[in-house]
N, C-alpha and C. Protein backbone atom coordinates (compact mmCIF):
# COMPACT_ATOMS: atom_id res chain seq x y z
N UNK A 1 -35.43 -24.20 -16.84
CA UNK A 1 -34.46 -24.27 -15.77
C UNK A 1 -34.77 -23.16 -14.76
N UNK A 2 -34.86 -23.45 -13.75
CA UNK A 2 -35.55 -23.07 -12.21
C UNK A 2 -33.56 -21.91 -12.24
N UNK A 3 -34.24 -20.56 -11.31
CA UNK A 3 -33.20 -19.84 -11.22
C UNK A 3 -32.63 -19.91 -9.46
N UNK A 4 -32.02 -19.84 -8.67
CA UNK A 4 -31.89 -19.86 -7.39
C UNK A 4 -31.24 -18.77 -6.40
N UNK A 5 -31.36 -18.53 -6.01
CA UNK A 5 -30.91 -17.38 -4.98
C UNK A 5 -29.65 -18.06 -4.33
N UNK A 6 -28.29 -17.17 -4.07
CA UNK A 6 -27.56 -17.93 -3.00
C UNK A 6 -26.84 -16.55 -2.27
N UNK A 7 -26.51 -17.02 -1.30
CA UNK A 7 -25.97 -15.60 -0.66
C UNK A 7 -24.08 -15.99 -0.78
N UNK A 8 -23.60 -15.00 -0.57
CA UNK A 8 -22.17 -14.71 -0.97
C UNK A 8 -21.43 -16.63 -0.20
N UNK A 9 -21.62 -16.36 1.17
CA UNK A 9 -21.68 -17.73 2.33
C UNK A 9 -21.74 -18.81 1.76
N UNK A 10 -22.92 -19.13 0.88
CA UNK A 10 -23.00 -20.43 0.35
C UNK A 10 -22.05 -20.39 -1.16
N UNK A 11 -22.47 -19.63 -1.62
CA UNK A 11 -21.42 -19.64 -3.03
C UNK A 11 -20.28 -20.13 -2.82
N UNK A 12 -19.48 -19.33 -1.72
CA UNK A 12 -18.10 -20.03 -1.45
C UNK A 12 -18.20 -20.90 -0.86
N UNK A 13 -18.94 -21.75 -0.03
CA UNK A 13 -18.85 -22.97 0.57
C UNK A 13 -19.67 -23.98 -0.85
N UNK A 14 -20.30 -23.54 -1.69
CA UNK A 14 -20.23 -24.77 -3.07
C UNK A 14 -19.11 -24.44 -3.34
N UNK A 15 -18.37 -23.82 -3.85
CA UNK A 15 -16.77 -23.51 -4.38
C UNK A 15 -16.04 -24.70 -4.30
N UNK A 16 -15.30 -24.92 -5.19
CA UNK A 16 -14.10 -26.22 -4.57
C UNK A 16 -13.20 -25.27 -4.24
N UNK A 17 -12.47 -25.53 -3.16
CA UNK A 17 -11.74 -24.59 -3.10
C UNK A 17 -10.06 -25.16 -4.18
N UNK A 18 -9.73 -23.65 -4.77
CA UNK A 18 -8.28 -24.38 -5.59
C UNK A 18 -7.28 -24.51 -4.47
N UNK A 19 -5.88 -25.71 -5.37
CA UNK A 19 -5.21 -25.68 -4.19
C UNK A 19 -4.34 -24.34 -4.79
N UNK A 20 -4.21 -23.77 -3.21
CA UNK A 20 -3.27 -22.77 -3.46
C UNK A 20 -1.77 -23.17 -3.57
N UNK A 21 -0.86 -22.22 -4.38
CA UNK A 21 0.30 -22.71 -4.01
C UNK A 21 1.17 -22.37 -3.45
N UNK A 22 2.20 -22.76 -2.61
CA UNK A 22 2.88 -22.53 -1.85
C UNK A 22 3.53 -20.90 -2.04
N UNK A 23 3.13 -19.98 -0.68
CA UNK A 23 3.63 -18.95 -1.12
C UNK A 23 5.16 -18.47 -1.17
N UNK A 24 5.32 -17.68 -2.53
CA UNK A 24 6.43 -18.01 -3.17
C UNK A 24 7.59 -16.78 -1.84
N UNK A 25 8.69 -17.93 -1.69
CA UNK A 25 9.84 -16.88 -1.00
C UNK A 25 10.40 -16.37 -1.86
N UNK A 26 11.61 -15.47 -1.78
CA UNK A 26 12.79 -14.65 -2.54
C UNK A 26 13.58 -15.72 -3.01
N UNK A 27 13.22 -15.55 -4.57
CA UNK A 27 14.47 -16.65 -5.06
C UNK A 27 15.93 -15.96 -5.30
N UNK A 28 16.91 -16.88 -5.36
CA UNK A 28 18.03 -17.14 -4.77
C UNK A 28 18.21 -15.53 -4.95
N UNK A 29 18.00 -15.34 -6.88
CA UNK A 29 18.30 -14.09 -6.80
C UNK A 29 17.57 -12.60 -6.03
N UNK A 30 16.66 -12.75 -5.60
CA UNK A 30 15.83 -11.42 -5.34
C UNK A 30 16.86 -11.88 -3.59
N UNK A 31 17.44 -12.78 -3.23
CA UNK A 31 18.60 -12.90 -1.54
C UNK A 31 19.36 -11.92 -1.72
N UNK A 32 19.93 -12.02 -3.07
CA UNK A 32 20.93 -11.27 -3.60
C UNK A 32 21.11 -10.33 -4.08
N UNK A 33 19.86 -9.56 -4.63
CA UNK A 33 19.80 -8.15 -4.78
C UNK A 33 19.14 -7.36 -3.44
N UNK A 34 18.70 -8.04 -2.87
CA UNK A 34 18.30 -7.78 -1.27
C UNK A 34 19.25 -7.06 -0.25
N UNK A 35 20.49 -8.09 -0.24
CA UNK A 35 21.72 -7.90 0.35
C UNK A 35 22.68 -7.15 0.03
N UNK A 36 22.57 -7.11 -1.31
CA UNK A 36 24.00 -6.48 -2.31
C UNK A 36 23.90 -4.41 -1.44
N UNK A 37 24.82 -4.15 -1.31
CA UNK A 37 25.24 -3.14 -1.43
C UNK A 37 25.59 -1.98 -2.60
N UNK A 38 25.04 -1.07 -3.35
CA UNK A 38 25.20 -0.27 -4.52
C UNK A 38 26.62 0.34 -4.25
N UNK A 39 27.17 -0.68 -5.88
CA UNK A 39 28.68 0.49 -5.57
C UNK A 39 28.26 2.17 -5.36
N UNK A 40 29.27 2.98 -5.45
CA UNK A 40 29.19 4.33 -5.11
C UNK A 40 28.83 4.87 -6.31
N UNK A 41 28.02 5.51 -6.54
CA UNK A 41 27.87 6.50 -7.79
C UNK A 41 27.00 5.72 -8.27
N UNK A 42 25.82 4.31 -8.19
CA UNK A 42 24.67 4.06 -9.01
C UNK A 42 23.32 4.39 -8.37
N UNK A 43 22.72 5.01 -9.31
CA UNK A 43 21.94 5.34 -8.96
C UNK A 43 20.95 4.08 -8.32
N UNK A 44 20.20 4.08 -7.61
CA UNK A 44 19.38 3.42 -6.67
C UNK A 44 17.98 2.93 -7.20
N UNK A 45 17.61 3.93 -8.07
CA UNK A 45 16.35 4.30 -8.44
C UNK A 45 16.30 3.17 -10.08
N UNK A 46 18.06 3.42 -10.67
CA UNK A 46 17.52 2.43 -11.87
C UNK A 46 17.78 1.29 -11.86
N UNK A 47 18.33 0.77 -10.54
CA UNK A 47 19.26 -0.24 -9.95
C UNK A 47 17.91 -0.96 -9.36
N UNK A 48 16.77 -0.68 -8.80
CA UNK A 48 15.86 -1.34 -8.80
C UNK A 48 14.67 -1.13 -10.07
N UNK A 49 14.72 -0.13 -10.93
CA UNK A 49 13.73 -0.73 -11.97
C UNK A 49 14.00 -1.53 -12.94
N UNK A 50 15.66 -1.93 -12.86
CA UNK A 50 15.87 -2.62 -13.53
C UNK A 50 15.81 -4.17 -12.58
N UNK A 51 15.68 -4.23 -12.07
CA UNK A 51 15.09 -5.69 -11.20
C UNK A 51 13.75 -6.41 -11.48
N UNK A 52 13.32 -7.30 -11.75
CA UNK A 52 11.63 -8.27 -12.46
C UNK A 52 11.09 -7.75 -11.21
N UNK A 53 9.90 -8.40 -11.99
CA UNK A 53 8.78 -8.03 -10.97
C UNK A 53 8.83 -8.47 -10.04
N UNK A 54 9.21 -9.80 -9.38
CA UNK A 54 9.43 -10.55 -8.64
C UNK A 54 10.06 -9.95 -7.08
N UNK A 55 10.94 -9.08 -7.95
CA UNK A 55 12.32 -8.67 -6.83
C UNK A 55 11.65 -6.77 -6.16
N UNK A 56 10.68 -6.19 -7.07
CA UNK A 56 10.68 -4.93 -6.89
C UNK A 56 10.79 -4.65 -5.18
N UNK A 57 10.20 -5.55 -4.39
CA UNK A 57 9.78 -5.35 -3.13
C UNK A 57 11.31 -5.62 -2.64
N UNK A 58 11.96 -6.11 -2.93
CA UNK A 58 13.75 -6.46 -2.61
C UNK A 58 13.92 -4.98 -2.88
N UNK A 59 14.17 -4.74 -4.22
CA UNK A 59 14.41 -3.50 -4.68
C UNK A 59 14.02 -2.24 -3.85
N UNK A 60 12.93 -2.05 -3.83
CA UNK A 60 12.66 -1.01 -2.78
C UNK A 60 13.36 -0.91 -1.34
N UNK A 61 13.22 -2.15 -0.86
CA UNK A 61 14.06 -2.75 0.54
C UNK A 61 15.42 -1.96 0.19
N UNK A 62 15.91 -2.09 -1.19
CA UNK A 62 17.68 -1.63 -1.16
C UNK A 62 17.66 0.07 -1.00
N UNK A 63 16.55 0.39 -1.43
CA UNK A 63 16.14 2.03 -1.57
C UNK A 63 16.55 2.50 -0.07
N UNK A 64 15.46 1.43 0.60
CA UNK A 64 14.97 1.92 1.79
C UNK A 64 16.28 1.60 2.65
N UNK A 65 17.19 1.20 2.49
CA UNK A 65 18.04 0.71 3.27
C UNK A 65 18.94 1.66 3.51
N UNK A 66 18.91 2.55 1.99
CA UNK A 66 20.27 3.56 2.01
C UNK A 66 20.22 4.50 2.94
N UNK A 67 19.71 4.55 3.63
CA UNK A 67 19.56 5.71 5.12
C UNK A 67 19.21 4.68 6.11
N UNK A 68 19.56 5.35 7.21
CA UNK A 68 19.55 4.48 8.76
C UNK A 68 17.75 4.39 9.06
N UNK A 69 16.62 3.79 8.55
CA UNK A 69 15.31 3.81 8.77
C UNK A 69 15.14 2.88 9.34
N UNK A 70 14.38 2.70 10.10
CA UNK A 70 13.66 2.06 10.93
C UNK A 70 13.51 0.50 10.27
N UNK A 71 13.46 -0.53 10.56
CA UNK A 71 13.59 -1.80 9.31
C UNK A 71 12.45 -2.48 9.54
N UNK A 72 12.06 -2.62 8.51
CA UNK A 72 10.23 -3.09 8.55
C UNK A 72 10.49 -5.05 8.50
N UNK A 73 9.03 -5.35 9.14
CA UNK A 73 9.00 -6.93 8.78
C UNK A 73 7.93 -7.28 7.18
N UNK A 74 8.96 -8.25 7.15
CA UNK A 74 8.33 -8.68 5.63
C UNK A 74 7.49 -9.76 6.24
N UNK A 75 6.05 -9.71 5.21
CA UNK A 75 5.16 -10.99 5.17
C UNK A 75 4.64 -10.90 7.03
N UNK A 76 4.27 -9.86 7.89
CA UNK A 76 3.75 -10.37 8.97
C UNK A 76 2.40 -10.26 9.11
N UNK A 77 2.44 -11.46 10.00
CA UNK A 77 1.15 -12.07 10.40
C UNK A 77 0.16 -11.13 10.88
N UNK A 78 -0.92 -10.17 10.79
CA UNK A 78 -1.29 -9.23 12.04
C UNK A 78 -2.56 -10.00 12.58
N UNK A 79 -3.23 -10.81 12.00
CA UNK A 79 -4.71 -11.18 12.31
C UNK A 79 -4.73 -12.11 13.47
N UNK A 80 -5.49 -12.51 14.88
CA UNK A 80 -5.29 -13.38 15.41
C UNK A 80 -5.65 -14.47 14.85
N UNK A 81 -6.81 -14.89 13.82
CA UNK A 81 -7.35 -15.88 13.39
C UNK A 81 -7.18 -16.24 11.69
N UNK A 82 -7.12 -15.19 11.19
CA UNK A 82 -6.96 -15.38 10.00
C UNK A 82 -5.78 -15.17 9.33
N UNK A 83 -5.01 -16.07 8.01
CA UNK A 83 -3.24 -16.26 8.07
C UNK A 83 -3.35 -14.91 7.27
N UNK A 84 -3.94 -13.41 7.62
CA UNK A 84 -3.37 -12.55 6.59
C UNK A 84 -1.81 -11.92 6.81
N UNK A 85 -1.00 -11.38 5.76
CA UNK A 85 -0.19 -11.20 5.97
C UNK A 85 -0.44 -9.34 5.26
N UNK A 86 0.74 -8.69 5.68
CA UNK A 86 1.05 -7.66 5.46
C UNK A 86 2.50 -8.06 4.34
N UNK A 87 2.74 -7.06 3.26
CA UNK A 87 3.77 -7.35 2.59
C UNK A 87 4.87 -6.82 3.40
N UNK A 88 4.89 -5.40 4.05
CA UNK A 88 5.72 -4.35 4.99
C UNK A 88 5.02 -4.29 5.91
N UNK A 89 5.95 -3.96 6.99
CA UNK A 89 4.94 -3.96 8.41
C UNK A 89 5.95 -3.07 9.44
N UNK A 90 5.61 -2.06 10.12
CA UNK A 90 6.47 -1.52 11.44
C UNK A 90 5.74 -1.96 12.52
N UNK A 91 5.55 -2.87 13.38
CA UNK A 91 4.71 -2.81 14.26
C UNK A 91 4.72 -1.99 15.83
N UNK A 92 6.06 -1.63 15.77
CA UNK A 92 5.80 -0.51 16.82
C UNK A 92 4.77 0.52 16.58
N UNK A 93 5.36 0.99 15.05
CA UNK A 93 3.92 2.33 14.73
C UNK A 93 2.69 1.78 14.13
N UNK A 94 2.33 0.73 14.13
CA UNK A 94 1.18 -0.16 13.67
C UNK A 94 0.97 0.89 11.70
N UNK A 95 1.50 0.60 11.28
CA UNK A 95 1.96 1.20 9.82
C UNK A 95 2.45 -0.33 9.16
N UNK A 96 1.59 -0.60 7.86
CA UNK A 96 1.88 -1.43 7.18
C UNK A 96 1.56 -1.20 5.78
N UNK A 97 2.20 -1.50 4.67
CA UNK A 97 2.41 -1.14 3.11
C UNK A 97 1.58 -2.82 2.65
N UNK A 98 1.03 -2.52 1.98
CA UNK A 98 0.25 -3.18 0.88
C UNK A 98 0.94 -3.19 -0.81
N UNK A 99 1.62 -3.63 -1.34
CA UNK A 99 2.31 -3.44 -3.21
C UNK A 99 1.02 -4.76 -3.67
N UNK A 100 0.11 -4.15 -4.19
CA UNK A 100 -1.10 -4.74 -4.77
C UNK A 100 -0.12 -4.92 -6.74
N UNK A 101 -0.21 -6.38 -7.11
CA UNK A 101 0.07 -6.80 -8.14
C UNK A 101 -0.65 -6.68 -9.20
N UNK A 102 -0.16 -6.96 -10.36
CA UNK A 102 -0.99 -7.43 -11.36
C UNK A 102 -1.98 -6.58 -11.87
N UNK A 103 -2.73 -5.40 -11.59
CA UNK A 103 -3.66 -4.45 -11.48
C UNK A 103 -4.18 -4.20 -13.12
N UNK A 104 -2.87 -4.56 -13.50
CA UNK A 104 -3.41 -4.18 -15.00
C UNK A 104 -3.58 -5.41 -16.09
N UNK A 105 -3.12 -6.78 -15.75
CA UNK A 105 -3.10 -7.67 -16.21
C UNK A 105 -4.04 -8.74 -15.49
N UNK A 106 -5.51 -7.90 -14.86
CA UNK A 106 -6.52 -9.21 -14.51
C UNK A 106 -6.05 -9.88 -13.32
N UNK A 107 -4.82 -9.30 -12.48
CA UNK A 107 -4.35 -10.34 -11.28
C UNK A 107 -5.77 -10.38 -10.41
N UNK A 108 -4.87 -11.08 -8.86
CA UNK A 108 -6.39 -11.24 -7.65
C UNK A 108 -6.29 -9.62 -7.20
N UNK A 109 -5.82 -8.86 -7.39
CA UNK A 109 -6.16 -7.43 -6.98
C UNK A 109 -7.12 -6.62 -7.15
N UNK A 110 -7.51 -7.49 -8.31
CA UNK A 110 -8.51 -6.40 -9.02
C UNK A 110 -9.47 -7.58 -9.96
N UNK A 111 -10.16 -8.48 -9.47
CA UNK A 111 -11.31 -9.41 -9.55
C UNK A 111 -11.87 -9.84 -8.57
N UNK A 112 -13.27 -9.68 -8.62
CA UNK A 112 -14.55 -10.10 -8.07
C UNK A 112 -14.09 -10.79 -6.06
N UNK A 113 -13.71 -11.52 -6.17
CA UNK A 113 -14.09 -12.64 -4.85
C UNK A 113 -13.28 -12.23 -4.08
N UNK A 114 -11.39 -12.18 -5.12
CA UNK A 114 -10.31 -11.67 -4.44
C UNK A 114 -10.23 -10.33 -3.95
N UNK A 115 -10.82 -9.52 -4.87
CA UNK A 115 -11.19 -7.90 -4.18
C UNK A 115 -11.86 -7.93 -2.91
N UNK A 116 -12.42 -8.24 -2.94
CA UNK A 116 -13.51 -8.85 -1.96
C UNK A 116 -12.63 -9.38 -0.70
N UNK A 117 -12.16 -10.14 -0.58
CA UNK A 117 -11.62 -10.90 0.34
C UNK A 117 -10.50 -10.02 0.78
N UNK A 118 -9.79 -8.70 -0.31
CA UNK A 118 -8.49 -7.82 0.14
C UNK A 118 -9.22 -6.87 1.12
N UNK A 119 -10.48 -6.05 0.52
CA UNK A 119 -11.25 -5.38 1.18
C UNK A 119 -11.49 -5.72 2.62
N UNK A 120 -11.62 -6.55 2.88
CA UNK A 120 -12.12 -7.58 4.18
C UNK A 120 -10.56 -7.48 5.06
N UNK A 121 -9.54 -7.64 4.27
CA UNK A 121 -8.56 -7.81 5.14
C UNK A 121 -8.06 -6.67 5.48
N UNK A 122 -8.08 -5.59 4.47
CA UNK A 122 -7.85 -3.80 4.71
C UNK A 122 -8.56 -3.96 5.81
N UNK A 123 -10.19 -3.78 5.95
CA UNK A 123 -10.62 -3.18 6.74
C UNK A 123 -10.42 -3.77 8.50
N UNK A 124 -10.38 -5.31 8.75
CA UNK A 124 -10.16 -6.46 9.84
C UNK A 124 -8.40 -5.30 10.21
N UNK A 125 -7.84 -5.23 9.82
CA UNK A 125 -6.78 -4.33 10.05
C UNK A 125 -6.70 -2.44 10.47
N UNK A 126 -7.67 -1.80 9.85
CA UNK A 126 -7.71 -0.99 10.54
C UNK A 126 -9.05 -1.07 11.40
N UNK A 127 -9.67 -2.30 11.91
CA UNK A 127 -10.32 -2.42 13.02
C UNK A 127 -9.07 -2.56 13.99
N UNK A 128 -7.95 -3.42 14.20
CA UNK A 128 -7.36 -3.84 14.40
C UNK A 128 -6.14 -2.56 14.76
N UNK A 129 -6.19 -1.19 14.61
CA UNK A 129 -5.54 -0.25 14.92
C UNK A 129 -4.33 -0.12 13.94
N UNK A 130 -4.90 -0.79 12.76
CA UNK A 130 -3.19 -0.36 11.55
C UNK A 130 -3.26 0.34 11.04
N UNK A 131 -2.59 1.10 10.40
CA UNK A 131 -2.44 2.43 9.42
C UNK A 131 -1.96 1.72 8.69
N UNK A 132 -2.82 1.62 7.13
CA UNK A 132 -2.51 1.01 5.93
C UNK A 132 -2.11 1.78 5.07
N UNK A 133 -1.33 1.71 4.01
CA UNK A 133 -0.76 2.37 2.76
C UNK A 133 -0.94 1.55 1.50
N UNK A 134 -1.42 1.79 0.64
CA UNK A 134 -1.14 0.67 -0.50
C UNK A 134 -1.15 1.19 -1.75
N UNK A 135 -0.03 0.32 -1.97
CA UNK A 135 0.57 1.00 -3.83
C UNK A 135 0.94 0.22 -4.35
N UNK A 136 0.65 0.17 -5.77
CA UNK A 136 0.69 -0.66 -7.24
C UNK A 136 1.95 -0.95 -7.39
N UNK A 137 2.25 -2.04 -8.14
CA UNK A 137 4.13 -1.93 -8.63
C UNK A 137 4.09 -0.77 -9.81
N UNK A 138 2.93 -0.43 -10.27
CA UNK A 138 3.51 0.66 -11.23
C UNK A 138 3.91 1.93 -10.13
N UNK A 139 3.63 2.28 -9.30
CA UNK A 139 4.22 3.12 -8.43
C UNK A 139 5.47 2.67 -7.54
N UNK A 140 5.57 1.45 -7.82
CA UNK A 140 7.12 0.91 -7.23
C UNK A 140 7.93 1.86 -8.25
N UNK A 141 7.42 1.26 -9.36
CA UNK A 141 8.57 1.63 -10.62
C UNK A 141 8.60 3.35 -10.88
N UNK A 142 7.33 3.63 -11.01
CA UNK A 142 7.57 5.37 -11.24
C UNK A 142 8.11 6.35 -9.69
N UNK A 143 7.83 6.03 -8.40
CA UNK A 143 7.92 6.83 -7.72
C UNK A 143 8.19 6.65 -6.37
N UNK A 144 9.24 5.56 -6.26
CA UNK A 144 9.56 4.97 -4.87
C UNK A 144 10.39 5.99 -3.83
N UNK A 145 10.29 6.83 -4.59
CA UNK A 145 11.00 7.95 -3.30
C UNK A 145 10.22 8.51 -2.61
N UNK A 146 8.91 8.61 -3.35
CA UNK A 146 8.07 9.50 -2.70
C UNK A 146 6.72 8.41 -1.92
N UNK A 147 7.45 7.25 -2.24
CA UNK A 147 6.45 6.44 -1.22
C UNK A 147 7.35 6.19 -0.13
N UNK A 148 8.67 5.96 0.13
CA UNK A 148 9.48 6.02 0.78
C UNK A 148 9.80 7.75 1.53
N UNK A 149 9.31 8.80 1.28
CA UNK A 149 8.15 9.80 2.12
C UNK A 149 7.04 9.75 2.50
N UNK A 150 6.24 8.98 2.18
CA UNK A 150 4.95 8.69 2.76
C UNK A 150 5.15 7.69 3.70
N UNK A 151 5.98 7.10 3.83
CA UNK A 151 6.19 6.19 4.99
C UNK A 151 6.68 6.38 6.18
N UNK A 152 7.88 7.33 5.92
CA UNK A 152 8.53 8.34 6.33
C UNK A 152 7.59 9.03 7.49
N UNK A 153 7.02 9.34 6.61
CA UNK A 153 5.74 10.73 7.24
C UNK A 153 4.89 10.00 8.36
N UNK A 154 4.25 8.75 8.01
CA UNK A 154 3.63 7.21 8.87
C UNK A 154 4.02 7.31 10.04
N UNK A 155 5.38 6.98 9.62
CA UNK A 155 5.65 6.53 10.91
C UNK A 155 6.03 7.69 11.85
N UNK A 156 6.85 9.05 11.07
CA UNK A 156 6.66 9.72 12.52
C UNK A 156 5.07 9.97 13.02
N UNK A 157 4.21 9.95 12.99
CA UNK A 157 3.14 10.34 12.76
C UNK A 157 2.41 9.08 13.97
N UNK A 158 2.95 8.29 13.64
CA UNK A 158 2.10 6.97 14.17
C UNK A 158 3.06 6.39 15.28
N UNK A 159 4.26 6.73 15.10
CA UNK A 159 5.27 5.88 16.41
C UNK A 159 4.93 6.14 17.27
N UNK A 160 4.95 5.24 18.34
CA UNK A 160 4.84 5.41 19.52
C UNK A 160 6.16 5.73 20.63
């Protein structure tokens, strides 16, 4: 059996491509821990680690909410051509958050094609004049205050 050369280009154009599936919105419940207001006296911090994985990015949202901050867009578009999305986004201060999944359980974060293809979209973005940030949900869960200072810090830093 004859061996063959292919460059990255053709590999993915033999590829079938899978169908992707529809990307998933906030179910009913992650509306609702989104919106909810923390009675007085709970803490914030266990009020979202106790939320699934699903919701952490809700969760943080409730963090981020408890002070008058600046209010970021979820899921925006920045690329002219290509559908990438940002998970957080300020676009006045061109500052956008990345929560990379799965990292430890084999997700697309951290394999071959999909790395590949995140890399590509990091970088098409700070061609593109963004200031990127990106953090694991294990840093949702251990240390959202202090990414919620690093953002902090972003944007004065980067506002215009």
């Amino acid at each position: 059996m004859s061996q063959r050369t292919v460059t990255i280009e053709q590999a993915r154009a033999m590829a079938k491509p899978k169908k992707k599936k529809p990307r998933a919105r906030l179910t009913q419940q992650g509306k609702l821990f989104a919106k909810r207001k923390l009675p007085a006296g709970a803490d914030p911090i266990k009020e979202m680690r106790k939320s699934g994985k699903r919701n952490l990015t809700d969760g943080f949202l409730v963090l981020w909410e408890q002070k008058d901050r600046l209010e970021p867009v979820r899921e925006l578009r920045f690329h002219p051509v290509r559908k990438w999305r940002f998970d957080l986004a300020w676009p006045l201060a061109r500052v956008a958050v990345e929560f990379d999944g799965g990292i430890f359980t084999g997700g697309g974060h951290t394999r071959g094609i999909l790395f590949t293809d995140n890399a590509a979209k990091q970088n098409a973005a700070v061609m593109l004049g963004w200031h990127l940030l990106r953090y694991t949900t294990l840093d949702l869960r251990q240390r959202p205050l202090q990414i919620i200072e690093e953002i902090e810090e972003a944007l004065k830093k980067w506002l215009i």
